[in-house]
Protein backbone atom coordinates (compact mmCIF):
# COMPACT_ATOMS: atom_id res chain seq x y z
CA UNK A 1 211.97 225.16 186.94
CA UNK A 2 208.79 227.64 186.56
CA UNK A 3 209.06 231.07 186.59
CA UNK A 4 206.71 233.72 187.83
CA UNK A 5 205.37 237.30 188.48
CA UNK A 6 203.31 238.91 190.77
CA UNK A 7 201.91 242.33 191.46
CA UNK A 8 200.00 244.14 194.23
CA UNK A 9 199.32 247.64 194.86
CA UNK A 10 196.77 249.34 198.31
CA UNK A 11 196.10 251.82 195.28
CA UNK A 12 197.46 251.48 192.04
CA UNK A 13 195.82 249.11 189.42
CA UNK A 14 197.89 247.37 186.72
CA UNK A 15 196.87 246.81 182.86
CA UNK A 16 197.49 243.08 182.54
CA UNK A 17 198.86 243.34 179.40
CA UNK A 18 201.31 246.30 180.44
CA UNK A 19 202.99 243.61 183.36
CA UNK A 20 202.51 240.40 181.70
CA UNK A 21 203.17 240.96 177.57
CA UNK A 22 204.60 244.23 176.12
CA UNK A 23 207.98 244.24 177.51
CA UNK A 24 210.74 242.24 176.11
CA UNK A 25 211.62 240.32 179.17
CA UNK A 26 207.85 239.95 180.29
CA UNK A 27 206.26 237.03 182.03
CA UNK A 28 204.79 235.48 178.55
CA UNK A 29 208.65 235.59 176.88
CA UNK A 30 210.14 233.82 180.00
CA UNK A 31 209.29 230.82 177.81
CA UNK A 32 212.35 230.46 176.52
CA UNK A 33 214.45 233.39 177.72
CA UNK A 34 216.11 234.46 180.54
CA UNK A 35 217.93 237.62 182.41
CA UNK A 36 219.50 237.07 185.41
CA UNK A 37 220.90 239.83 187.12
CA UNK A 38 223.20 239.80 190.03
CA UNK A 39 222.71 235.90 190.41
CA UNK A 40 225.60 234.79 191.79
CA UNK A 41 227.62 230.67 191.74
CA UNK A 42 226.32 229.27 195.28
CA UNK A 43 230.08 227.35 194.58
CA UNK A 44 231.88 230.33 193.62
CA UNK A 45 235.48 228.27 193.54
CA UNK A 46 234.07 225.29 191.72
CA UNK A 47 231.07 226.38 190.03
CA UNK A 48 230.31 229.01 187.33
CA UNK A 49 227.61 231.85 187.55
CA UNK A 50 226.47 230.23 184.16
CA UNK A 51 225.95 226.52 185.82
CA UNK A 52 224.18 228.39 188.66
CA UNK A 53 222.09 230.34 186.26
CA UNK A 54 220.98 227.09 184.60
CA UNK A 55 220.97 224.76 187.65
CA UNK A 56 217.75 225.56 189.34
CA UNK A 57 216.28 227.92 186.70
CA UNK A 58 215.49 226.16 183.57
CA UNK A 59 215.50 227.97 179.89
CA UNK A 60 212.45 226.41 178.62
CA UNK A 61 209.38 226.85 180.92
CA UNK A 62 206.26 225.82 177.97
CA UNK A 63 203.85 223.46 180.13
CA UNK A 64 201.37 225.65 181.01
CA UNK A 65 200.42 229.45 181.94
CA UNK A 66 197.97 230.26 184.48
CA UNK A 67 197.14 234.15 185.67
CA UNK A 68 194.92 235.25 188.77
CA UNK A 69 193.94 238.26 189.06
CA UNK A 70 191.59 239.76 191.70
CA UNK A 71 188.45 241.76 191.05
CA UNK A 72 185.29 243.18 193.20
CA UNK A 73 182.90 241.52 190.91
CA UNK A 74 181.84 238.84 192.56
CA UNK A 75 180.83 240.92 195.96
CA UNK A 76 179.42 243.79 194.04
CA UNK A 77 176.40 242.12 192.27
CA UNK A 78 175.33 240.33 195.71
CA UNK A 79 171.72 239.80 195.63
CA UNK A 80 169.58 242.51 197.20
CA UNK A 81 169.77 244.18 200.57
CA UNK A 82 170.53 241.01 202.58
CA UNK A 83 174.27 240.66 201.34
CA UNK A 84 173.76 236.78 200.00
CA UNK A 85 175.38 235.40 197.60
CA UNK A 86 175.08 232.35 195.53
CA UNK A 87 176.11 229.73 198.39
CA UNK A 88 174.37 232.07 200.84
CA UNK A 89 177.17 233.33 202.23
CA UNK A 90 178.08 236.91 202.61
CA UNK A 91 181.52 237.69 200.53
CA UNK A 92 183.03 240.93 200.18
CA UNK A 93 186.17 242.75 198.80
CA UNK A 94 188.37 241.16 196.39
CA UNK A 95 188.27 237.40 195.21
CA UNK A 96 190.32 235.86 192.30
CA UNK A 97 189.36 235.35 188.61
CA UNK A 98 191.68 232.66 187.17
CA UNK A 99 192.94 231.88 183.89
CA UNK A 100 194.43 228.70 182.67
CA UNK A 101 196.13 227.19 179.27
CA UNK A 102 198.46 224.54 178.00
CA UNK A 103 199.15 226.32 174.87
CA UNK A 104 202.00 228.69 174.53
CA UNK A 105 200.89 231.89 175.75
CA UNK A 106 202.41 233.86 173.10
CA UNK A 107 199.69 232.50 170.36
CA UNK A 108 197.02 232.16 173.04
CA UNK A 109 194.28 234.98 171.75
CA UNK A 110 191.79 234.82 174.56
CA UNK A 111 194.96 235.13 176.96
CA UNK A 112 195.71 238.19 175.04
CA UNK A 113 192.66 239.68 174.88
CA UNK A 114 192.01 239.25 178.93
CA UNK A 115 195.08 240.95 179.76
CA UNK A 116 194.37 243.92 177.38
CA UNK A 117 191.22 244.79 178.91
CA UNK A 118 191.49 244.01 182.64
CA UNK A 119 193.39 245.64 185.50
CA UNK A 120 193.57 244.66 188.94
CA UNK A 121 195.73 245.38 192.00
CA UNK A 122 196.93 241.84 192.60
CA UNK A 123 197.90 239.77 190.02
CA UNK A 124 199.74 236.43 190.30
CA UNK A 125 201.06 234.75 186.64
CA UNK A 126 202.99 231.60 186.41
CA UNK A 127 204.56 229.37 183.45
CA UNK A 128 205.25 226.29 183.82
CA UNK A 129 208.24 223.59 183.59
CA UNK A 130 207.25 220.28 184.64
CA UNK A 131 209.38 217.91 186.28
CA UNK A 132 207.02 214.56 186.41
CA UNK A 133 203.52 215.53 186.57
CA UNK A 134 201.40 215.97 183.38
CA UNK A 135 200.87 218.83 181.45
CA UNK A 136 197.16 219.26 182.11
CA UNK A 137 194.99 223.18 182.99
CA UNK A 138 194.73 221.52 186.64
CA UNK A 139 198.35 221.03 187.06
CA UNK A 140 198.84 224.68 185.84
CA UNK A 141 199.43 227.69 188.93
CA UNK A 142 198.27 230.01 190.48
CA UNK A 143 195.85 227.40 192.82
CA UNK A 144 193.29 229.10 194.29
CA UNK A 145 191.95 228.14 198.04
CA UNK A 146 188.66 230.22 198.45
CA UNK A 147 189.86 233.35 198.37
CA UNK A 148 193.35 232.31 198.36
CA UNK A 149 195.95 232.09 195.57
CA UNK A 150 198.75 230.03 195.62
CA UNK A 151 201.82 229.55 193.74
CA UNK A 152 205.35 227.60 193.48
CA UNK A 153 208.57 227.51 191.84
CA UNK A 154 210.94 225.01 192.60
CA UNK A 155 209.91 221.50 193.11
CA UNK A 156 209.41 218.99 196.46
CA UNK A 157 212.44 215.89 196.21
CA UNK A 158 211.01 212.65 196.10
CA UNK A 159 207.36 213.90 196.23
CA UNK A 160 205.98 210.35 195.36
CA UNK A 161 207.62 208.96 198.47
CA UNK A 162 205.63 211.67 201.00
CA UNK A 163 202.81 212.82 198.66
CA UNK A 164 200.10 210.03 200.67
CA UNK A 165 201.67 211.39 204.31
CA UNK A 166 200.66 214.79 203.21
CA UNK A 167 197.31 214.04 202.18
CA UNK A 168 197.09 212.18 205.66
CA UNK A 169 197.37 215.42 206.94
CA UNK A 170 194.58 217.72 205.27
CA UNK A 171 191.59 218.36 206.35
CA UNK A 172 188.56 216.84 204.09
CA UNK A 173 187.85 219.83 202.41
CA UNK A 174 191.38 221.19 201.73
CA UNK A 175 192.14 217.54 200.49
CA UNK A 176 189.11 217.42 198.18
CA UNK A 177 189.84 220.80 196.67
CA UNK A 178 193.15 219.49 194.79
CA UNK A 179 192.56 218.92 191.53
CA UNK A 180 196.08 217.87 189.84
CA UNK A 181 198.81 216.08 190.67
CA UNK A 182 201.69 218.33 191.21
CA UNK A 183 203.89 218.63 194.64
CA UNK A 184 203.21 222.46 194.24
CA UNK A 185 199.10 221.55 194.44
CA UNK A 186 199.99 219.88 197.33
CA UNK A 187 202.00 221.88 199.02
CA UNK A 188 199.50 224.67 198.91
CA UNK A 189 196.78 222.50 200.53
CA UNK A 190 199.35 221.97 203.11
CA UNK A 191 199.61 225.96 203.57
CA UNK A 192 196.07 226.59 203.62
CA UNK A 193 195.20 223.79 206.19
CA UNK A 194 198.09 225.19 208.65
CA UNK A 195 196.34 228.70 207.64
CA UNK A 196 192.72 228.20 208.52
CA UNK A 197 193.59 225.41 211.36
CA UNK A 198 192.13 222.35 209.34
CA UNK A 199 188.90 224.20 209.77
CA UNK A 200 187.76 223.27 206.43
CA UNK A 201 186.19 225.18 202.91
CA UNK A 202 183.71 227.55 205.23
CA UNK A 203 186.82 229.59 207.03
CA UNK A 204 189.08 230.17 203.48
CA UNK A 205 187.37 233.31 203.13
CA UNK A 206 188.08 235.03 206.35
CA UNK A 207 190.84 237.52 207.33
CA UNK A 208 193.94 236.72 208.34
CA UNK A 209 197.00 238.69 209.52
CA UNK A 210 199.98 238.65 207.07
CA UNK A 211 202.15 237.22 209.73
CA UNK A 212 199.39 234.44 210.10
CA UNK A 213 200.35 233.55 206.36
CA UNK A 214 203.75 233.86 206.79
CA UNK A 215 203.32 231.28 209.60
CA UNK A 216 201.55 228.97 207.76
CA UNK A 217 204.27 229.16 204.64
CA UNK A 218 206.36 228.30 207.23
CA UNK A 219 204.93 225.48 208.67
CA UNK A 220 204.37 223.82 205.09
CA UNK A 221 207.57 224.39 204.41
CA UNK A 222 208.83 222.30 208.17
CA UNK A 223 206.24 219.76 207.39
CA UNK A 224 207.39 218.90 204.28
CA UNK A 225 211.30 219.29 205.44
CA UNK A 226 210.23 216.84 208.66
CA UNK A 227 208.43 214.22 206.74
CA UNK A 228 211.04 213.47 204.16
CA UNK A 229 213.14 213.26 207.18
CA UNK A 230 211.38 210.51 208.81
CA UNK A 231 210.35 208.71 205.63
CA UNK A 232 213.40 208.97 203.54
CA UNK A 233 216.26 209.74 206.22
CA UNK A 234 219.74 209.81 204.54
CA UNK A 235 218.13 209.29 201.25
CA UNK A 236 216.60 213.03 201.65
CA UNK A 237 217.52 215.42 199.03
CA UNK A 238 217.30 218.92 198.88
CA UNK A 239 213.78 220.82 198.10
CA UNK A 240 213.57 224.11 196.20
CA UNK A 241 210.64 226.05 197.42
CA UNK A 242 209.65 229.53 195.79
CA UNK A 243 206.24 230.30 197.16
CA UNK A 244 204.03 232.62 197.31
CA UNK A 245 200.46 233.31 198.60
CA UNK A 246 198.17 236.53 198.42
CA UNK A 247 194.38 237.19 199.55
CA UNK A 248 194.59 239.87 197.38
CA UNK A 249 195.29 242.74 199.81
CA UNK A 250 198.53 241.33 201.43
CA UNK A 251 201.20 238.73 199.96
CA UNK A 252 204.05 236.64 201.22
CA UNK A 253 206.95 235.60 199.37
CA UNK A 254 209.75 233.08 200.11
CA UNK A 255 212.78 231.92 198.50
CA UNK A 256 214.03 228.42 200.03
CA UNK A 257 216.23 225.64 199.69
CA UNK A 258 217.43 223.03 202.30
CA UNK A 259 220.95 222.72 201.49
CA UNK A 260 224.13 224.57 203.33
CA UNK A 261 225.43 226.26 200.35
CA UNK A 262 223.42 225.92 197.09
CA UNK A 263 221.06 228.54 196.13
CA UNK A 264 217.50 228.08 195.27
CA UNK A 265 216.17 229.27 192.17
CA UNK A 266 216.43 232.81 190.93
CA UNK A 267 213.40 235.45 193.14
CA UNK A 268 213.50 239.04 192.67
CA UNK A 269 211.70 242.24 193.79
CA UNK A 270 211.02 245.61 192.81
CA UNK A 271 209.25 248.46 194.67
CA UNK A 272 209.78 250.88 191.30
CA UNK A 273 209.53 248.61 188.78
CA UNK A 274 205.31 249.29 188.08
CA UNK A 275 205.83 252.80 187.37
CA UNK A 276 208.15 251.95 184.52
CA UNK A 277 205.72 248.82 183.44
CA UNK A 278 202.89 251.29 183.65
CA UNK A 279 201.88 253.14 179.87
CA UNK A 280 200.03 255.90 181.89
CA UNK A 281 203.86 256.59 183.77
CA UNK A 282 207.12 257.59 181.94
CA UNK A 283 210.15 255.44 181.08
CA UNK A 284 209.32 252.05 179.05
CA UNK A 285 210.22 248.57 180.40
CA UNK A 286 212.71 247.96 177.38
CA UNK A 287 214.65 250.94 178.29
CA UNK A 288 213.44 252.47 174.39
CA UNK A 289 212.58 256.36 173.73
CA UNK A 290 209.54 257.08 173.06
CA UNK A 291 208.88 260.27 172.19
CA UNK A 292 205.49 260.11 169.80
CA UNK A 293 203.44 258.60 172.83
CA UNK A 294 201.97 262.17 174.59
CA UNK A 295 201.88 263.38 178.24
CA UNK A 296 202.57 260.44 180.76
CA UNK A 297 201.55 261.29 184.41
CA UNK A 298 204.14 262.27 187.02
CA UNK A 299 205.44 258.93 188.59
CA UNK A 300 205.47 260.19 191.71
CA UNK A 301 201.14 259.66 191.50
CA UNK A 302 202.06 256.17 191.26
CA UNK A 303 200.52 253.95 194.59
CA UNK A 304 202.91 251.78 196.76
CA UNK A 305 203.38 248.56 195.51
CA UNK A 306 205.61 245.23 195.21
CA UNK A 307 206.79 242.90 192.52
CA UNK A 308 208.02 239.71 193.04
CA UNK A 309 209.37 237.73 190.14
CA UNK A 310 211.12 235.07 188.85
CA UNK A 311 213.41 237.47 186.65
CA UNK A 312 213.01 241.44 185.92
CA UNK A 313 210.23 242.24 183.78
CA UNK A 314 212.35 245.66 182.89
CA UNK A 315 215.75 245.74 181.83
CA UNK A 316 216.76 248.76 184.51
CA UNK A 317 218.58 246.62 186.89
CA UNK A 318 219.13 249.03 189.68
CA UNK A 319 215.17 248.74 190.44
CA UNK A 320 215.62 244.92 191.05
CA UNK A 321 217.26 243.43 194.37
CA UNK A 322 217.31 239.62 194.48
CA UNK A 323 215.02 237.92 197.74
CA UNK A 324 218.04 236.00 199.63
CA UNK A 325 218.13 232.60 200.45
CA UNK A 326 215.68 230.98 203.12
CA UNK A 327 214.07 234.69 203.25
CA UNK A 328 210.61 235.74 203.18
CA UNK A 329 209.17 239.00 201.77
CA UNK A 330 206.05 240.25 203.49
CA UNK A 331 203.66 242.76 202.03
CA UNK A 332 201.28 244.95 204.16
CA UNK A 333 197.27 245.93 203.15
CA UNK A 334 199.12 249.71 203.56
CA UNK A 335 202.07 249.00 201.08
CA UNK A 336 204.12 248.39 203.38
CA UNK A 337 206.91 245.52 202.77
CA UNK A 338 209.25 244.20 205.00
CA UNK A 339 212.33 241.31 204.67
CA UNK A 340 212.46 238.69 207.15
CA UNK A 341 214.72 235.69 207.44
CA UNK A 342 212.75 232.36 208.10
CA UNK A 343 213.84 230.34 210.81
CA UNK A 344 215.65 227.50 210.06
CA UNK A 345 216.99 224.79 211.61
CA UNK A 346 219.85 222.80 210.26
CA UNK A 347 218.46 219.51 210.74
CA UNK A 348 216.28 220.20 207.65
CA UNK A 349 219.63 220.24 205.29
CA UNK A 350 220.36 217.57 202.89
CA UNK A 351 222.79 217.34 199.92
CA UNK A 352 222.27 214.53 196.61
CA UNK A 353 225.43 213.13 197.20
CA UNK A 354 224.65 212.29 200.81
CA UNK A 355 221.46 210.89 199.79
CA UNK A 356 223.60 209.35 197.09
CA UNK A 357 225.50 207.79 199.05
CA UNK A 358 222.58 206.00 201.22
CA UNK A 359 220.37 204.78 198.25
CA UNK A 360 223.74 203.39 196.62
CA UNK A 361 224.42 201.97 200.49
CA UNK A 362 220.83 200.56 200.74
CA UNK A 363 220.92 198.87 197.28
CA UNK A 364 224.60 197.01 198.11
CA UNK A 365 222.87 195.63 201.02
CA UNK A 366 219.73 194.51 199.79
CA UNK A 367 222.73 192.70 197.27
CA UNK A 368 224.57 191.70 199.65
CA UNK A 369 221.14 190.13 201.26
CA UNK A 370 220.31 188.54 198.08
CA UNK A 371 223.48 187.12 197.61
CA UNK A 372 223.31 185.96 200.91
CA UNK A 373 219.82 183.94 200.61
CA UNK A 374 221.24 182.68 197.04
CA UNK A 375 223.98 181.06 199.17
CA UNK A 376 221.87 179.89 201.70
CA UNK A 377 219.08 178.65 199.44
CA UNK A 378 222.34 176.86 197.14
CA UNK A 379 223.50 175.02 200.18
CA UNK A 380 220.49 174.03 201.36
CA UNK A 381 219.48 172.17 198.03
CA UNK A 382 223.07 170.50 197.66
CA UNK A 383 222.59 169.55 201.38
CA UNK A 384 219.41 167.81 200.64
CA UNK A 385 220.91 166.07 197.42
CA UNK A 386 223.80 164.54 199.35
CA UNK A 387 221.40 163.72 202.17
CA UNK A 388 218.88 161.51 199.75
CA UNK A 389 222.03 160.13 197.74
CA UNK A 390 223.44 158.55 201.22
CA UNK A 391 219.98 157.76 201.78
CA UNK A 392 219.50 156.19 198.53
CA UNK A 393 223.18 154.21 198.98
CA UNK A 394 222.41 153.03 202.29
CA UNK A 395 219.79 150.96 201.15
């Protein structure tokens, strides 16, 4: 599976580089690393921490890095007095730059030099571990939706067997805006067309209530759980679905999986966390003295905020509390957060060895079909042989 990070802040900006690359355990080292805290066997009696650990969140995520980060630009240098813009449409606030690469970001210079010299208070960052699609930029997160970002960890079951019911679905404009081929592409244009109503390209950049995404996560996340349903019936397996989506002032969050006991993948948050990632602030991610680096502010100057990662970025585990299972963080334009458990309704479960069970079910009776029209077809010709030998006898 992918891992990723995001940040927003009301007030306080973050250095890219300071979240994403200079500590140990940062986003761009997630490549082949991983710290787990606290993650616990969804089996405890059969199944080990370790198998838990390595079930749903894989050790080598090297397919592709993507970063969004938002910035003013775009609505400061409006033309003139009348507020238009290159489309001719008024935009204001905060929109998202986006960054994309298939090489590893560690050795990726123009990667590093963006995050040393921008900050922003809303990032998203993703890396990438692909299951069937392509390595490719377009496949790579964060997916952006006007003024939208959008990003997954996890991965839709059987996505070739639903992907042409969910394009059914969309709206022209959120089904023209998908570029790649991944279930996570998909399943953001299912998000954003539940968001804006199917309303189309011109209503991605208006405001919505944080509840409103929420909703729309939600519904996405039903669609998806109903359609495999109906097309695949027993044969449905269980979907991991880490999401989350930001307009760069609010964010949602989720941690999901349809199964009664497994866990999904590994989603944690921190509401201290970006005072320690922070070089202006005291402490250091990696938990090292540093006594040669000068006055540091007082951290209690540091704004509100919320991270939400894959893993800790910073090895002080009490500022980390894992996002539980079918849950959904919500984060206010104030800096407020709250924790709310998604509705869920146990029709959406499935388990592999159910669905197992039916494809293995299905295939002995197409078999026993076969064998059936073999027979059929054998007795048939032997019929006809004996019929034109007495024929042939009788004359």
């Amino acid at each position: 599976m992918c891992r990723w990070f995001a940040y927003i802040s009301p007030t306080e900006p973050c250095l890219l580089s300071d979240v994403l690359i200079t500590p140990k355990h940062a986003l761009t080292n997630q490549v082949n690393d991983h710290y787990l805290p606290g993650l616990i066997a969804h089996l405890p009696d059969k199944i080990t921490a370790e198998h838990e650990a390595n079930a749903r969140n894989r050790v080598l995520n090297a397919d592709g890095l993507g970063v969004a980060w938002y910035t003013s630009s775009y609505s400061d240098f409006e033309r003139g007095i009348t507020g238009e813009s290159e489309d001719g449409k008024p935009h204001t606030g905060l929109r998202p730059a986006i960054y994309k690469t298939i090489q590893p970001p560690k050795g990726d210079m123009n990667y590093r030099s963006i995050c040393a010299n921008t900050e922003t208070r809303c990032c998203f960052a993703h890396i990438r571990a692909t299951s069937e699609s392509a390595v490719a930029h377009v496949n790579n997160h964060p997916f952006i939706f006007g003024k939208f970002a959008f990003m997954h960890n996890g991965s839709i079951s059987d996505f070739t067997s639903i992907r042409r019911a969910i394009c059914d679905m969309l709206d022209h404009d959120t089904y023209a805006n998908i570029q790649g081929s991944t279930d996570s592409e998909h399943i953001g244009a299912l998000f954003m067309h539940h968001l804006s109503s199917g309303k189309g390209a011109d209503t991605w950049d208006e405001d919505y209530s944080v509840h409103a995404i929420a909703n729309a996560l939600h519904t996405a996340i039903k669609t998806v759980c109903n359609l495999q349903k109906k097309i695949l019936g027993p044969k449905r397996r269980p979907n991991s679905l880490n999401l989350a989506a930001t307009d760069g002032v609010q964010m949602v969050a989720c941690r999901f999986r349809n199964h009664k006991e497994e866990q999904p993948p590994s989603l944690y948050f921190s509401t201290r966390a970006g005072t320690t990632l922070n070089r202006k602030y005291p402490d250091h991610p990696d938990g090292d003295e540093r006594p040669d680096e000068g006055p540091k502010k007082d951290e209690k100057e540091h704004g509100k905020h919320v991270i939400v990662a894959s893993e800790p970025s910073t090895y002080i585990e009490e500022d980390w509390n894992l996002i539980n299972k079918n849950q959904f963080l919500i984060f206010h334009k104030d800096g407020r957060f709250t924790l709310q458990n998604m509705l869920y309704s146990e029709s959406w479960n499935a388990d592999h060895a159910e669905a197992d069970k039916a494809v293995q079910a299905e295939a002995d009776q197409k078999a026993a079909t076969t064998e059936t029209q073999d027979q059929k077809a054998i007795t048939a010709e032997t019929e006809g042989q004996d019929a034109k030998v007495a024929e042939a006898e009788g004359h």
